[in-house]
Structures are given as C-alpha cells and as structure tokens.
N, C-alpha and C. Protein backbone atom coordinates (compact mmCIF):
# COMPACT_ATOMS: atom_id res chain seq x y z
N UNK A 1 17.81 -4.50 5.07
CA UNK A 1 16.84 -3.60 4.47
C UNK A 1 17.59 -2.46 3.80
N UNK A 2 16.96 -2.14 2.61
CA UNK A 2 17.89 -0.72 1.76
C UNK A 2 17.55 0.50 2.70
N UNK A 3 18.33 1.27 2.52
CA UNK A 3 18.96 2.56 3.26
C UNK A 3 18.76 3.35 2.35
N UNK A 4 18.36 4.73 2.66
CA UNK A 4 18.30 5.94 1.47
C UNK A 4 19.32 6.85 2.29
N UNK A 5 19.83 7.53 1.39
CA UNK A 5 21.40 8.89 1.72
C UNK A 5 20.31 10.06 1.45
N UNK A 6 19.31 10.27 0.82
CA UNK A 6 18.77 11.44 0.86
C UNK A 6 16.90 11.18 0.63
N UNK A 7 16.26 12.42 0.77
CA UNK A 7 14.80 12.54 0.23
C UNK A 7 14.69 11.90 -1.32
N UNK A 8 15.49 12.56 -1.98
CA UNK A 8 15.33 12.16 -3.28
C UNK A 8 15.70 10.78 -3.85
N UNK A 9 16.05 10.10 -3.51
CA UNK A 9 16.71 8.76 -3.11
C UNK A 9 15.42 7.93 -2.96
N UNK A 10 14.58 8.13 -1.45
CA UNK A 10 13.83 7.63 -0.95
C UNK A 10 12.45 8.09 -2.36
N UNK A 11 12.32 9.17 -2.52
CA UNK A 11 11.26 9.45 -3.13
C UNK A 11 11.02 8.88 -4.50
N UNK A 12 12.33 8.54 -5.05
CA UNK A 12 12.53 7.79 -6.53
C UNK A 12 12.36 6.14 -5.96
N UNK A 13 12.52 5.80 -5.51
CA UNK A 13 12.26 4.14 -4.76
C UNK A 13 11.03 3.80 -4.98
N UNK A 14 10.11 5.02 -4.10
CA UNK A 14 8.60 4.86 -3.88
C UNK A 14 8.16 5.02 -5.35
N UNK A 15 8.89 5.79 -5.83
CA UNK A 15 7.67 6.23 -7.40
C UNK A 15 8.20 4.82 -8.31
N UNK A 16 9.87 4.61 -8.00
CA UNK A 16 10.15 3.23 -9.31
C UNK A 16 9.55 2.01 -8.90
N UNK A 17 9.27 1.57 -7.52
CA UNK A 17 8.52 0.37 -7.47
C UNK A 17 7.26 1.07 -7.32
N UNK A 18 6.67 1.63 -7.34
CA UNK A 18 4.85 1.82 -7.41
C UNK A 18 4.39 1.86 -8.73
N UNK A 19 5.53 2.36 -10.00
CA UNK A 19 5.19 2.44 -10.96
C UNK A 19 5.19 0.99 -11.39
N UNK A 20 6.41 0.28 -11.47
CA UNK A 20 6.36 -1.00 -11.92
C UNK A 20 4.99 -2.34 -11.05
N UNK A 21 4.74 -1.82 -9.90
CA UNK A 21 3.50 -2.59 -9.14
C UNK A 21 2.17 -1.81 -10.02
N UNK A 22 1.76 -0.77 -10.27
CA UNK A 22 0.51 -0.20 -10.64
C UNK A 22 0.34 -1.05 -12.24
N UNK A 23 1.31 -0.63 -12.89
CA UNK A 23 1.73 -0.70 -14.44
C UNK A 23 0.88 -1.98 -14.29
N UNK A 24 1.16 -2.97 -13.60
CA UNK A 24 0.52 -4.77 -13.44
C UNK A 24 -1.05 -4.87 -13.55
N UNK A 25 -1.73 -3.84 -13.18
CA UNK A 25 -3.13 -3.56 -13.31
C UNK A 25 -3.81 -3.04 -14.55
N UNK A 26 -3.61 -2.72 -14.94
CA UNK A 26 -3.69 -2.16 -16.48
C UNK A 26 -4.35 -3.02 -17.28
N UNK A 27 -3.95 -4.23 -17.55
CA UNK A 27 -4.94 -5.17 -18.31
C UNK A 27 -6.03 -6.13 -17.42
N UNK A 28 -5.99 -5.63 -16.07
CA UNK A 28 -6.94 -6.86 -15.27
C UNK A 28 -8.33 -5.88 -15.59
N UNK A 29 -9.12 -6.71 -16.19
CA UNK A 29 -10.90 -6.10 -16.08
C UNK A 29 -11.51 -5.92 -14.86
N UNK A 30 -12.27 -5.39 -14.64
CA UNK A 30 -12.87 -5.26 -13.19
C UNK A 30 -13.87 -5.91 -12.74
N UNK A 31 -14.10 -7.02 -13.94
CA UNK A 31 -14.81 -8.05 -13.58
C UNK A 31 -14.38 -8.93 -12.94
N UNK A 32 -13.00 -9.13 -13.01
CA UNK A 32 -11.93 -10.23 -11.71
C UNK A 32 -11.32 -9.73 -10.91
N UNK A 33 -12.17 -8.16 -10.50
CA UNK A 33 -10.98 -8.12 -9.34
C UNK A 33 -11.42 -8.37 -8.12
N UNK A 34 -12.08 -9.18 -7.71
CA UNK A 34 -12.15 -9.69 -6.49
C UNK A 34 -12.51 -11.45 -6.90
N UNK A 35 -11.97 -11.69 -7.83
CA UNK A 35 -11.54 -13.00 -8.10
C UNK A 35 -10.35 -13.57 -7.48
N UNK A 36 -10.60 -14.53 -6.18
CA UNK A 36 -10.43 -15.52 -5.50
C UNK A 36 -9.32 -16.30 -6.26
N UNK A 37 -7.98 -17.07 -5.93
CA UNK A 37 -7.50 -18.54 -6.79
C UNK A 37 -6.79 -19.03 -5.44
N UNK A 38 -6.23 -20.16 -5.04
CA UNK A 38 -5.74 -20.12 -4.25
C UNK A 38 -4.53 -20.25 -4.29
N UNK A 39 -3.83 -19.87 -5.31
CA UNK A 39 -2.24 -19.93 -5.29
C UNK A 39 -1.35 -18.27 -5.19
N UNK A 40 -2.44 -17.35 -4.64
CA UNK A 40 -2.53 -15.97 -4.52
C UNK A 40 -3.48 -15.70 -2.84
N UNK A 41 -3.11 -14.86 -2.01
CA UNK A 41 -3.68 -14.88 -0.74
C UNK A 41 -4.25 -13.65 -1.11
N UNK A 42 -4.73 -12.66 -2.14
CA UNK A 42 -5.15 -11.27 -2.46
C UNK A 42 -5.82 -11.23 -4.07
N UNK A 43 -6.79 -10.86 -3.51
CA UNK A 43 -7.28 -10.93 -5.10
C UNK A 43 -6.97 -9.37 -5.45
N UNK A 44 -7.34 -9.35 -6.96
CA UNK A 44 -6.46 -7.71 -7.53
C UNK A 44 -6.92 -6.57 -6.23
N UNK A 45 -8.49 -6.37 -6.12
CA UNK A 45 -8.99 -5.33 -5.07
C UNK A 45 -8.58 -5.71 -4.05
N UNK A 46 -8.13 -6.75 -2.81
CA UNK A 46 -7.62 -6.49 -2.25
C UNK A 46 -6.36 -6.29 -1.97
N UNK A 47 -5.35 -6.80 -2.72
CA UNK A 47 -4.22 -6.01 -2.83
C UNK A 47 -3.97 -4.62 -2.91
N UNK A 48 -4.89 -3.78 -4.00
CA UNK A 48 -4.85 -2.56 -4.11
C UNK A 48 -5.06 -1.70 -2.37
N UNK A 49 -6.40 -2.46 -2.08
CA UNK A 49 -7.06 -2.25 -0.60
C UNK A 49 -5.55 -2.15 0.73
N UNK A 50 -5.28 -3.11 0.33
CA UNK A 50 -4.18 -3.06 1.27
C UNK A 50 -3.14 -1.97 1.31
N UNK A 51 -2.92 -1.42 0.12
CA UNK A 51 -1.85 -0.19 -0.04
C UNK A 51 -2.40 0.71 0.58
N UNK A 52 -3.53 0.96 0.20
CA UNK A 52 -4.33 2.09 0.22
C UNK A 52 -4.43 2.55 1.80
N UNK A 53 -5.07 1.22 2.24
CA UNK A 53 -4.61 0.89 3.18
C UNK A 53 -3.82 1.35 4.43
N UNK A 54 -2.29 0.91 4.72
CA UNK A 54 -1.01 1.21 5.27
C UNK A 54 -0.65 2.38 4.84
N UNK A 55 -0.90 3.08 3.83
CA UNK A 55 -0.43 4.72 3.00
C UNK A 55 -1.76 5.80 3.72
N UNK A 56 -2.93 5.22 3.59
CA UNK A 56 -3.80 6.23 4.36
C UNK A 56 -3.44 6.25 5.67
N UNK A 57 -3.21 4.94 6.68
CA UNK A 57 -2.55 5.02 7.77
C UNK A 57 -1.56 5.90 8.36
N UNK A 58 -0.38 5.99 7.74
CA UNK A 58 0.94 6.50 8.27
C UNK A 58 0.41 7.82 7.49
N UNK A 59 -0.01 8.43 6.55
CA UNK A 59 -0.10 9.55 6.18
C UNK A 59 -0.83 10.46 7.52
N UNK A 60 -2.11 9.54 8.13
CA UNK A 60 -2.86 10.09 8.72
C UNK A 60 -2.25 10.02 10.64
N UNK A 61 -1.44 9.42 10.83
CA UNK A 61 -0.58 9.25 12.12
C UNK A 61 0.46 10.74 11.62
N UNK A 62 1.06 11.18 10.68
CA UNK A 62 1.76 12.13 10.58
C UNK A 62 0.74 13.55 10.64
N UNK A 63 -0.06 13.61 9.86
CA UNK A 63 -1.39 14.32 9.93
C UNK A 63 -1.92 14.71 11.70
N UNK A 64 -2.32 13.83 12.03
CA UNK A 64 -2.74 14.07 13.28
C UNK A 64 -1.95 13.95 14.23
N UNK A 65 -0.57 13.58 14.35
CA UNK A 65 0.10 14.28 15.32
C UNK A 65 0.72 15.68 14.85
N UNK A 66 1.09 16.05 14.02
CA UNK A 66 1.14 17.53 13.47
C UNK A 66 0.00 18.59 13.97
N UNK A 67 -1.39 18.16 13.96
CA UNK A 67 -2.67 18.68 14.45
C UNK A 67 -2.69 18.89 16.01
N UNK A 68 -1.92 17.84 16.75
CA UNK A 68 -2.05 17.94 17.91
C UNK A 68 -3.37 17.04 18.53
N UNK A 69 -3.65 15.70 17.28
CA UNK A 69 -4.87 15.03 17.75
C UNK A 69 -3.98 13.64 18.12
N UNK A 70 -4.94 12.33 18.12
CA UNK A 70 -4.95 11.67 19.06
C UNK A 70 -4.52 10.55 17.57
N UNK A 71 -3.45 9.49 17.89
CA UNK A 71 -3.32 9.18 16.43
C UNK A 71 -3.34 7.92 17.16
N UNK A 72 -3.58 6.69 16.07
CA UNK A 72 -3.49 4.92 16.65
C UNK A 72 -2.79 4.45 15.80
N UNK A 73 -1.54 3.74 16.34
CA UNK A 73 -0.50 3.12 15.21
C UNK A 73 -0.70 1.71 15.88
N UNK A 74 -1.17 0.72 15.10
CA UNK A 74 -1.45 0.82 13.46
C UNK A 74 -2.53 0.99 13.36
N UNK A 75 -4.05 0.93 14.20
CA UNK A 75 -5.11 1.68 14.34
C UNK A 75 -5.90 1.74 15.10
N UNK A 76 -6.97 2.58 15.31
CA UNK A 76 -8.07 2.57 16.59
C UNK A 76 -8.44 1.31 16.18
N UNK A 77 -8.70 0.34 17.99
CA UNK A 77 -8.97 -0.48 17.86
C UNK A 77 -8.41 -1.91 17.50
N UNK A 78 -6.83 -1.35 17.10
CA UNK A 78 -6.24 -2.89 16.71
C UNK A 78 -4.76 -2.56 17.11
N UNK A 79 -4.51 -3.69 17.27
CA UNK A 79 -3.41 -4.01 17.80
C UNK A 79 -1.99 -5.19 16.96
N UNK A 80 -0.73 -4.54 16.69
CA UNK A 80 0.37 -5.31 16.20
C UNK A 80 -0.05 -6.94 15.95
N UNK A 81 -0.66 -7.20 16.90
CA UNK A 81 -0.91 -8.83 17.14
C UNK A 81 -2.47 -9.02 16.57
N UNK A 82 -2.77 -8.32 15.66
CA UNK A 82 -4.05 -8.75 15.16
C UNK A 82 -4.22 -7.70 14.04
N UNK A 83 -3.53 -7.93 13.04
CA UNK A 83 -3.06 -7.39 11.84
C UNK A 83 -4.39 -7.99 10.80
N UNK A 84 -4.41 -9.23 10.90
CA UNK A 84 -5.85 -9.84 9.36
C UNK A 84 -7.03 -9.09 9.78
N UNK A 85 -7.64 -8.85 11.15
CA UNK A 85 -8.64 -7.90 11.07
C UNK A 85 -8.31 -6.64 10.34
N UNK A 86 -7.31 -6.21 10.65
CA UNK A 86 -6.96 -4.35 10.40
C UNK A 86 -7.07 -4.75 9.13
N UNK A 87 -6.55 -5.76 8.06
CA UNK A 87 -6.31 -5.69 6.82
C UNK A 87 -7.70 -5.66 6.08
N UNK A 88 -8.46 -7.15 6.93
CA UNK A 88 -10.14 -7.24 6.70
C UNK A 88 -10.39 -5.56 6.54
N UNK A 89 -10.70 -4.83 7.48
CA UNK A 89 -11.08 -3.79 7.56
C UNK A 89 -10.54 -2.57 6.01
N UNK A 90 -9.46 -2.82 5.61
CA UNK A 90 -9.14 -2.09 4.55
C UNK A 90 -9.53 -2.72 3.07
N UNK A 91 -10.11 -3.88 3.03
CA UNK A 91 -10.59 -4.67 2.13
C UNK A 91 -12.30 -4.24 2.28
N UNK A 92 -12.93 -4.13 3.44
CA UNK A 92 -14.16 -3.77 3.54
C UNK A 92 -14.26 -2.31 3.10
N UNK A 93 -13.49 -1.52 3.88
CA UNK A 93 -13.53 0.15 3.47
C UNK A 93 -13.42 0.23 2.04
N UNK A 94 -13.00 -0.63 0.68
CA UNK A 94 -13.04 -0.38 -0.53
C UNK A 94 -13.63 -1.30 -1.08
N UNK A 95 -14.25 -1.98 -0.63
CA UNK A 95 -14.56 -3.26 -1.68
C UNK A 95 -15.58 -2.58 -2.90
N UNK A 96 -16.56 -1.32 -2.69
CA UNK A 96 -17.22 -0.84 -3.39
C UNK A 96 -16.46 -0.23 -4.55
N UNK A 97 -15.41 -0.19 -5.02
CA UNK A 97 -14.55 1.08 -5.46
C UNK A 97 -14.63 -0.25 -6.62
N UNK A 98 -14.50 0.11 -7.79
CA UNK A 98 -13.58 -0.34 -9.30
C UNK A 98 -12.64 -0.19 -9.12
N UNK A 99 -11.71 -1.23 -9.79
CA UNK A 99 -9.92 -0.94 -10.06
C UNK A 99 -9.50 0.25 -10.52
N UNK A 100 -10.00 0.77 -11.31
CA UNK A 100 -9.96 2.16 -11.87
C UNK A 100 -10.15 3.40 -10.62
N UNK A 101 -11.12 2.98 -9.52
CA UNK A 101 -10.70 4.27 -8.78
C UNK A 101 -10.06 3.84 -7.68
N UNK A 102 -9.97 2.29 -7.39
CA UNK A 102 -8.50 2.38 -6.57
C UNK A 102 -7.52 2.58 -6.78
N UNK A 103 -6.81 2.41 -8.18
CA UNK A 103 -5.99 3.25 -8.85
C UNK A 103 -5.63 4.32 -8.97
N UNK A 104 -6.80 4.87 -8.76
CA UNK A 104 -6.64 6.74 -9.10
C UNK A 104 -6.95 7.31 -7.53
N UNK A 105 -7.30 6.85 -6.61
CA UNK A 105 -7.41 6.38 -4.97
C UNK A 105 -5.51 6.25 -4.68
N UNK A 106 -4.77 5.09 -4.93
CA UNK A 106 -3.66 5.21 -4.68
C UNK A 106 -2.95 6.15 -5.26
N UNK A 107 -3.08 6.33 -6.94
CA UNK A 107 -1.91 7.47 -7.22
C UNK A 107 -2.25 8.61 -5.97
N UNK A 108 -3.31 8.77 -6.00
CA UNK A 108 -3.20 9.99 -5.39
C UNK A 108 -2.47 10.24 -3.44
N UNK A 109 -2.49 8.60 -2.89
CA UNK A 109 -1.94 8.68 -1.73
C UNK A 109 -0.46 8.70 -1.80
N UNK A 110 0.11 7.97 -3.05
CA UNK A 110 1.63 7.79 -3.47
C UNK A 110 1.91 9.55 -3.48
N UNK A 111 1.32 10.33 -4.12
CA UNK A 111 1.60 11.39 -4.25
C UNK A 111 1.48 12.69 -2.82
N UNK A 112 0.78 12.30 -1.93
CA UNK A 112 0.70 12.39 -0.66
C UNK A 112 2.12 12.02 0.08
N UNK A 113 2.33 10.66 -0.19
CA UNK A 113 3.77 10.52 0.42
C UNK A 113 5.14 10.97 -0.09
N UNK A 114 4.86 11.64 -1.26
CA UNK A 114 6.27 12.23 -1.55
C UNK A 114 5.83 13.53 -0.96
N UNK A 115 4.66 14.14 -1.35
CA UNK A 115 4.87 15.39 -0.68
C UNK A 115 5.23 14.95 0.94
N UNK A 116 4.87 14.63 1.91
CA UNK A 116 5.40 14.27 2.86
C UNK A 116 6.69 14.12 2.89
N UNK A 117 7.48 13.10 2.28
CA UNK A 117 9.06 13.19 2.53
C UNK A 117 9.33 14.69 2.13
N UNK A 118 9.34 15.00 1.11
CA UNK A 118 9.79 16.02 0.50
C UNK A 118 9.78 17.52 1.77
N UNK A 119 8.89 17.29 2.47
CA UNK A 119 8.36 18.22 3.40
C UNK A 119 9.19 18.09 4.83
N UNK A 120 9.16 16.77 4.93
CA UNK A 120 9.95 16.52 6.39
C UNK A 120 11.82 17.42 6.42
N UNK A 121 12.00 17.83 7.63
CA UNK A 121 13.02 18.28 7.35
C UNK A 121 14.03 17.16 7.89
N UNK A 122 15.20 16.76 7.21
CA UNK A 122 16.00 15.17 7.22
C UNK A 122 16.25 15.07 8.67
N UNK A 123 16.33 15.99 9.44
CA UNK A 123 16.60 15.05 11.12
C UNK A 123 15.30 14.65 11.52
N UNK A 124 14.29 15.16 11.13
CA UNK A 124 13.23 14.06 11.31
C UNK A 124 12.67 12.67 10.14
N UNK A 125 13.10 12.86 9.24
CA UNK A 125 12.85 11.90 8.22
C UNK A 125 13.91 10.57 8.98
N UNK A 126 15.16 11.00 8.87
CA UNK A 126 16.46 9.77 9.07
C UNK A 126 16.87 9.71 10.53
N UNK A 127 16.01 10.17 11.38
CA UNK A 127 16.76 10.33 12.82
C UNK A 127 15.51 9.31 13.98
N UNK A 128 15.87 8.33 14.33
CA UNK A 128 14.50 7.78 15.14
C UNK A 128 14.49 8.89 16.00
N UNK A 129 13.29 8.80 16.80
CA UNK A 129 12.25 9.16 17.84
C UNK A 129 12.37 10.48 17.44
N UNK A 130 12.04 11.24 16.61
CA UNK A 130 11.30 12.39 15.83
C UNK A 130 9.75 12.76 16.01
N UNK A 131 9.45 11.68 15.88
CA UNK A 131 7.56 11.45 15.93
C UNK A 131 6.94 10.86 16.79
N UNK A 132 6.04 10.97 17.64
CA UNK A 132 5.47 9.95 18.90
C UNK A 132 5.58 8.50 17.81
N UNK A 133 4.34 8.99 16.46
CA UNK A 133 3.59 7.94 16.15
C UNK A 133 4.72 6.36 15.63
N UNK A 134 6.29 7.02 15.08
CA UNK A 134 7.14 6.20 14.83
C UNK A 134 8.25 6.27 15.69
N UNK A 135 7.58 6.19 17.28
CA UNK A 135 8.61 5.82 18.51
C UNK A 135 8.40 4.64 18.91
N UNK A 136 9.19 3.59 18.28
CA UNK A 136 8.60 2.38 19.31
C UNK A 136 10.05 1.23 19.53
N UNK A 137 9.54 0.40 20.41
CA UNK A 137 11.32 -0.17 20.96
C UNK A 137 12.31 -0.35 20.00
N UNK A 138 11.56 -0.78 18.38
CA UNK A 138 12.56 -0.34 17.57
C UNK A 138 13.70 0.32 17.00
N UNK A 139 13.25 1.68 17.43
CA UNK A 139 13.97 2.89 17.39
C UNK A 139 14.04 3.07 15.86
N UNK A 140 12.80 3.11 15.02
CA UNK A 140 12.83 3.26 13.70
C UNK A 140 12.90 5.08 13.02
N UNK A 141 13.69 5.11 12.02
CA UNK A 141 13.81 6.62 11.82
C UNK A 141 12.06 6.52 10.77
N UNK A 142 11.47 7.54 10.67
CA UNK A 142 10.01 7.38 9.83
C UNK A 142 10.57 6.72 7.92
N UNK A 143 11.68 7.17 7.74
CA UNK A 143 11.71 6.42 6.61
C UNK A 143 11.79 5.29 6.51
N UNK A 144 11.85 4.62 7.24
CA UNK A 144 11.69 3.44 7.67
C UNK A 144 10.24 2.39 7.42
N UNK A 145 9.75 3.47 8.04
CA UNK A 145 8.32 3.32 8.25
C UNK A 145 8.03 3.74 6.93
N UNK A 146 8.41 4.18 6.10
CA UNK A 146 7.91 4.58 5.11
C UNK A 146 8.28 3.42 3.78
N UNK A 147 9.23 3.20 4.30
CA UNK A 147 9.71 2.03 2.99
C UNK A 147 8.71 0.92 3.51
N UNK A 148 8.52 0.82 4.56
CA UNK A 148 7.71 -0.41 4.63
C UNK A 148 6.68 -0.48 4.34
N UNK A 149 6.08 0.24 4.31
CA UNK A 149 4.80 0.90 3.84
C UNK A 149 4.42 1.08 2.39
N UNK A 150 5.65 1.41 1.82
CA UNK A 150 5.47 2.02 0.37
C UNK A 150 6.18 0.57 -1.01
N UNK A 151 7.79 1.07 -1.10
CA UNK A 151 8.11 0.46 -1.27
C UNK A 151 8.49 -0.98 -1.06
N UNK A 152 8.46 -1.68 0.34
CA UNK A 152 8.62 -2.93 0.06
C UNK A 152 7.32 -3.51 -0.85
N UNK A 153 6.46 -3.07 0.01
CA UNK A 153 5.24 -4.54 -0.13
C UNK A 153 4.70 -3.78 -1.81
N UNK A 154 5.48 -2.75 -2.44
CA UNK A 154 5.08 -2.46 -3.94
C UNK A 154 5.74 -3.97 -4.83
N UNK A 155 7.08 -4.26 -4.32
CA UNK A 155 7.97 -4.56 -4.75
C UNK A 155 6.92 -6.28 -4.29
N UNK A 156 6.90 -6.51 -3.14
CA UNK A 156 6.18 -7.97 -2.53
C UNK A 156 5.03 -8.02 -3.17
N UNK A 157 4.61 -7.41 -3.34
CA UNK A 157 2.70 -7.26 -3.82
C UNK A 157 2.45 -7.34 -5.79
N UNK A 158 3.81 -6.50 -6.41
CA UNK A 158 3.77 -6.94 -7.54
C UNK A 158 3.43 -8.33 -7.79
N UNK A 159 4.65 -8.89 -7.49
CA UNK A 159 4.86 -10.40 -7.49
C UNK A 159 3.62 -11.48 -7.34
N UNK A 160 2.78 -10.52 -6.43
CA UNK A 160 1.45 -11.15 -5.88
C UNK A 160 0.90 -11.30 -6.93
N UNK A 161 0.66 -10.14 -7.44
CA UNK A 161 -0.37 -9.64 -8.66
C UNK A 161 0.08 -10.30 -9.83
N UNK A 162 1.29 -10.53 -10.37
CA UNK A 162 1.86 -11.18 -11.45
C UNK A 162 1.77 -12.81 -11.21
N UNK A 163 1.70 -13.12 -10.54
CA UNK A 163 0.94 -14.67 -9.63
C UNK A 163 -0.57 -15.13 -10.19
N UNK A 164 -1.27 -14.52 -9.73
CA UNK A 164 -2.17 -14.13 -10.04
C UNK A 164 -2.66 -13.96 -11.86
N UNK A 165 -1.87 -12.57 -11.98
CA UNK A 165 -2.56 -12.36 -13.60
C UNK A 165 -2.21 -14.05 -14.03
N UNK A 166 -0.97 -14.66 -14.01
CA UNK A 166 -0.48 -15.97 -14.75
C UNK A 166 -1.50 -17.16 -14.47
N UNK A 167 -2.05 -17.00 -13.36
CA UNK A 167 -3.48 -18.24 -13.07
C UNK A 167 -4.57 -17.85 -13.49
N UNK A 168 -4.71 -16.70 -13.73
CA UNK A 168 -6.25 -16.00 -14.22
C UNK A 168 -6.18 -16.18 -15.87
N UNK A 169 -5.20 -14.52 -16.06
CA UNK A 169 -5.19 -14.25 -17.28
C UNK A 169 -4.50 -15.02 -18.72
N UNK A 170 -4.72 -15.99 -18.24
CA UNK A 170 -4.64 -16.72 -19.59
C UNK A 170 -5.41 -16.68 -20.57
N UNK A 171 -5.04 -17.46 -21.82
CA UNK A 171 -5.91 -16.67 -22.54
C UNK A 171 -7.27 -18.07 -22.29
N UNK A 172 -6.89 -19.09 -21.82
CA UNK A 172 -8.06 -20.10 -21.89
C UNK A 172 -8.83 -19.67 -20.53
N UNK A 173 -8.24 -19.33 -19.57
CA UNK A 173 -9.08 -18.78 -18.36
C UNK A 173 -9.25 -17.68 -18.36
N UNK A 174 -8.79 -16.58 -19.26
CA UNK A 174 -10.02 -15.13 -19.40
C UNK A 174 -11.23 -15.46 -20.41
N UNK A 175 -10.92 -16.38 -21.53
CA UNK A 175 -12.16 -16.48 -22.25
C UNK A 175 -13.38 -17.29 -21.08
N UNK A 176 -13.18 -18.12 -20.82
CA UNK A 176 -14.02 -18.32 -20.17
C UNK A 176 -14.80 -17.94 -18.83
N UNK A 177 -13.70 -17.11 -18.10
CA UNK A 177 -14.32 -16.02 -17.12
C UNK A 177 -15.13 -15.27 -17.76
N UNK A 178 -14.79 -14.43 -18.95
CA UNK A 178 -15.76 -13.60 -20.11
C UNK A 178 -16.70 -14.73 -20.42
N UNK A 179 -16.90 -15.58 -20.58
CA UNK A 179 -18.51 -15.81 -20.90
C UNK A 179 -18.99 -15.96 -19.69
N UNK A 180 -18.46 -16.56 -18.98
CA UNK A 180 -19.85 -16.77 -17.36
C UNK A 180 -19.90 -15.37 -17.10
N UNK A 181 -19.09 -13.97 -17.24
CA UNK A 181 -19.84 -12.81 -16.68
C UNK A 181 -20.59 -12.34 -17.57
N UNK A 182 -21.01 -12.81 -18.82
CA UNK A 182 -21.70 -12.30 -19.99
C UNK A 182 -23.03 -12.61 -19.80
C-alpha cells in the first residue's frame, strides 16, 4: 500500500484520484444512473453512494470522538462481517439524490477530508493508536484509514465507472436508452 511523508502528500493523492474518478461522471445523464448491467456490480448512483458513504463515516467517527460522543466503526448496528448491508444502507440513504447533487454531496465531503488532514497534528495523522475510532489489532495510523477510504476505492471505483460508461454509453446503447426514457 502507498505511504505518504507528509499532509500535503496525502492531501494531493485524495484531490488527484477524486478528480480523475468525479471527472468520469460528467457525461452520464441522470436518467442511467441507477442503470443496472451486469458486467459492473454498481450502477453510477451507487457508486457515488458508496463514497459518500465511507467519507461521511470516518469524517463522523473523528467528529464524535473529538465531541466526546459515542462513535460505531464501521457503524451502529453493523459489523466488519456484514459490510453489503452497511453498503445497502448507503445506497438507500441517497437513492433520492440526482448525480448532480451527489456530486456536489461528495465534493463537498472530499473537502471535509482535507480540512481534516490538514488539521490533524502529524503524530496523530501517521502514528497508530491516536484515535479510539482507528485502534484496532491492526495498529493502523488514521491515514491509513484515510487512503482507504478516499483514495484507493477513487482509483478502484473509477475503473468501475469507466466499465460501465463502455457497456452503456455507446453511442448505439445511449440512443436507445434515450428513446425508451422519452
């Protein structure tokens, strides 16, 4: 797994793969985004759902142990070993939203997590057991937790999405998606 030497390091990672994963949305209509294929396990909204997702999560485990409240990693109610519900659940919490405001929904959590790094002071960013919420037999430092969160699955999830646009957005299978939603 890549290693960051500083905040700024880590914080250019998150913004260069989120930019190149977001950029991929741009031409999908929002008439396919919860268009189904099966050579893709995420249709556009739930992919987005899923970021949104794992980034509202860890934002809100840093949040509320800072508060002095009661935090659930990875959430109330679920458990490491039953991850497709938790995900179900972040696909349900947005399914109402357009691509357009899960878009503008994530920039705005991406931008949440830099202020966060940016904020942490580095023996807690690069040092495990800093945080209850990222103490576990692992011994993960939170950037850790943060690349996994941010940057990998930007970088895994593109790929998804570019999968996808190539089975959809063709030009013989968008014309004809455009007339059956017409």
């Amino acid at each position: 797994m890549q290693s960051y030497a500083s905040k700024d390091e880590l914080i250019r990672a998150i913004n260069t793969s989120y930019q190149k994963y977001i950029t991929e949305f741009t031409d999908i209509p929002n008439n396919l985004k919860d268009k189904r294929i099966s050579e893709v396990d995420r249709t556009p909204a739930e992919n987005l759902s899923y970021q949104l997702g794992w980034l509202t999560a860890l934002l809100e485990w840093e949040t509320n142990e800072k508060a002095g409240k009661d935090f659930y990693v990875p959430a109330k109610g679920y458990k490491w070993n039953n991850l497709g519900e938790l995900y179900d659940s972040f696909y349900e919490t947005y399914s109402g939203y357009s691509l357009e405001a899960l878009i503008t929904l994530l920039n705005s959590r991406v931008a949440e997590l830099d202020n966060l790094v940016e904020s942490l002071p580095n023996d807690v960013l690069f040092e495990p057991n800093k945080r209850q919420w990222a103490t576990t037999n692992a011994q993960w430092p939170i950037w850790k937790w943060i690349h996994i969160n941010s940057v990998a699955p930007f970088k895994t999830f593109r790929t998804k999405i570019r999968k996808w646009k190539k089975h959809v957005m063709s030009c013989d299978n968008l014309s004809s998606s455009t007339r059956l939603d017409n």
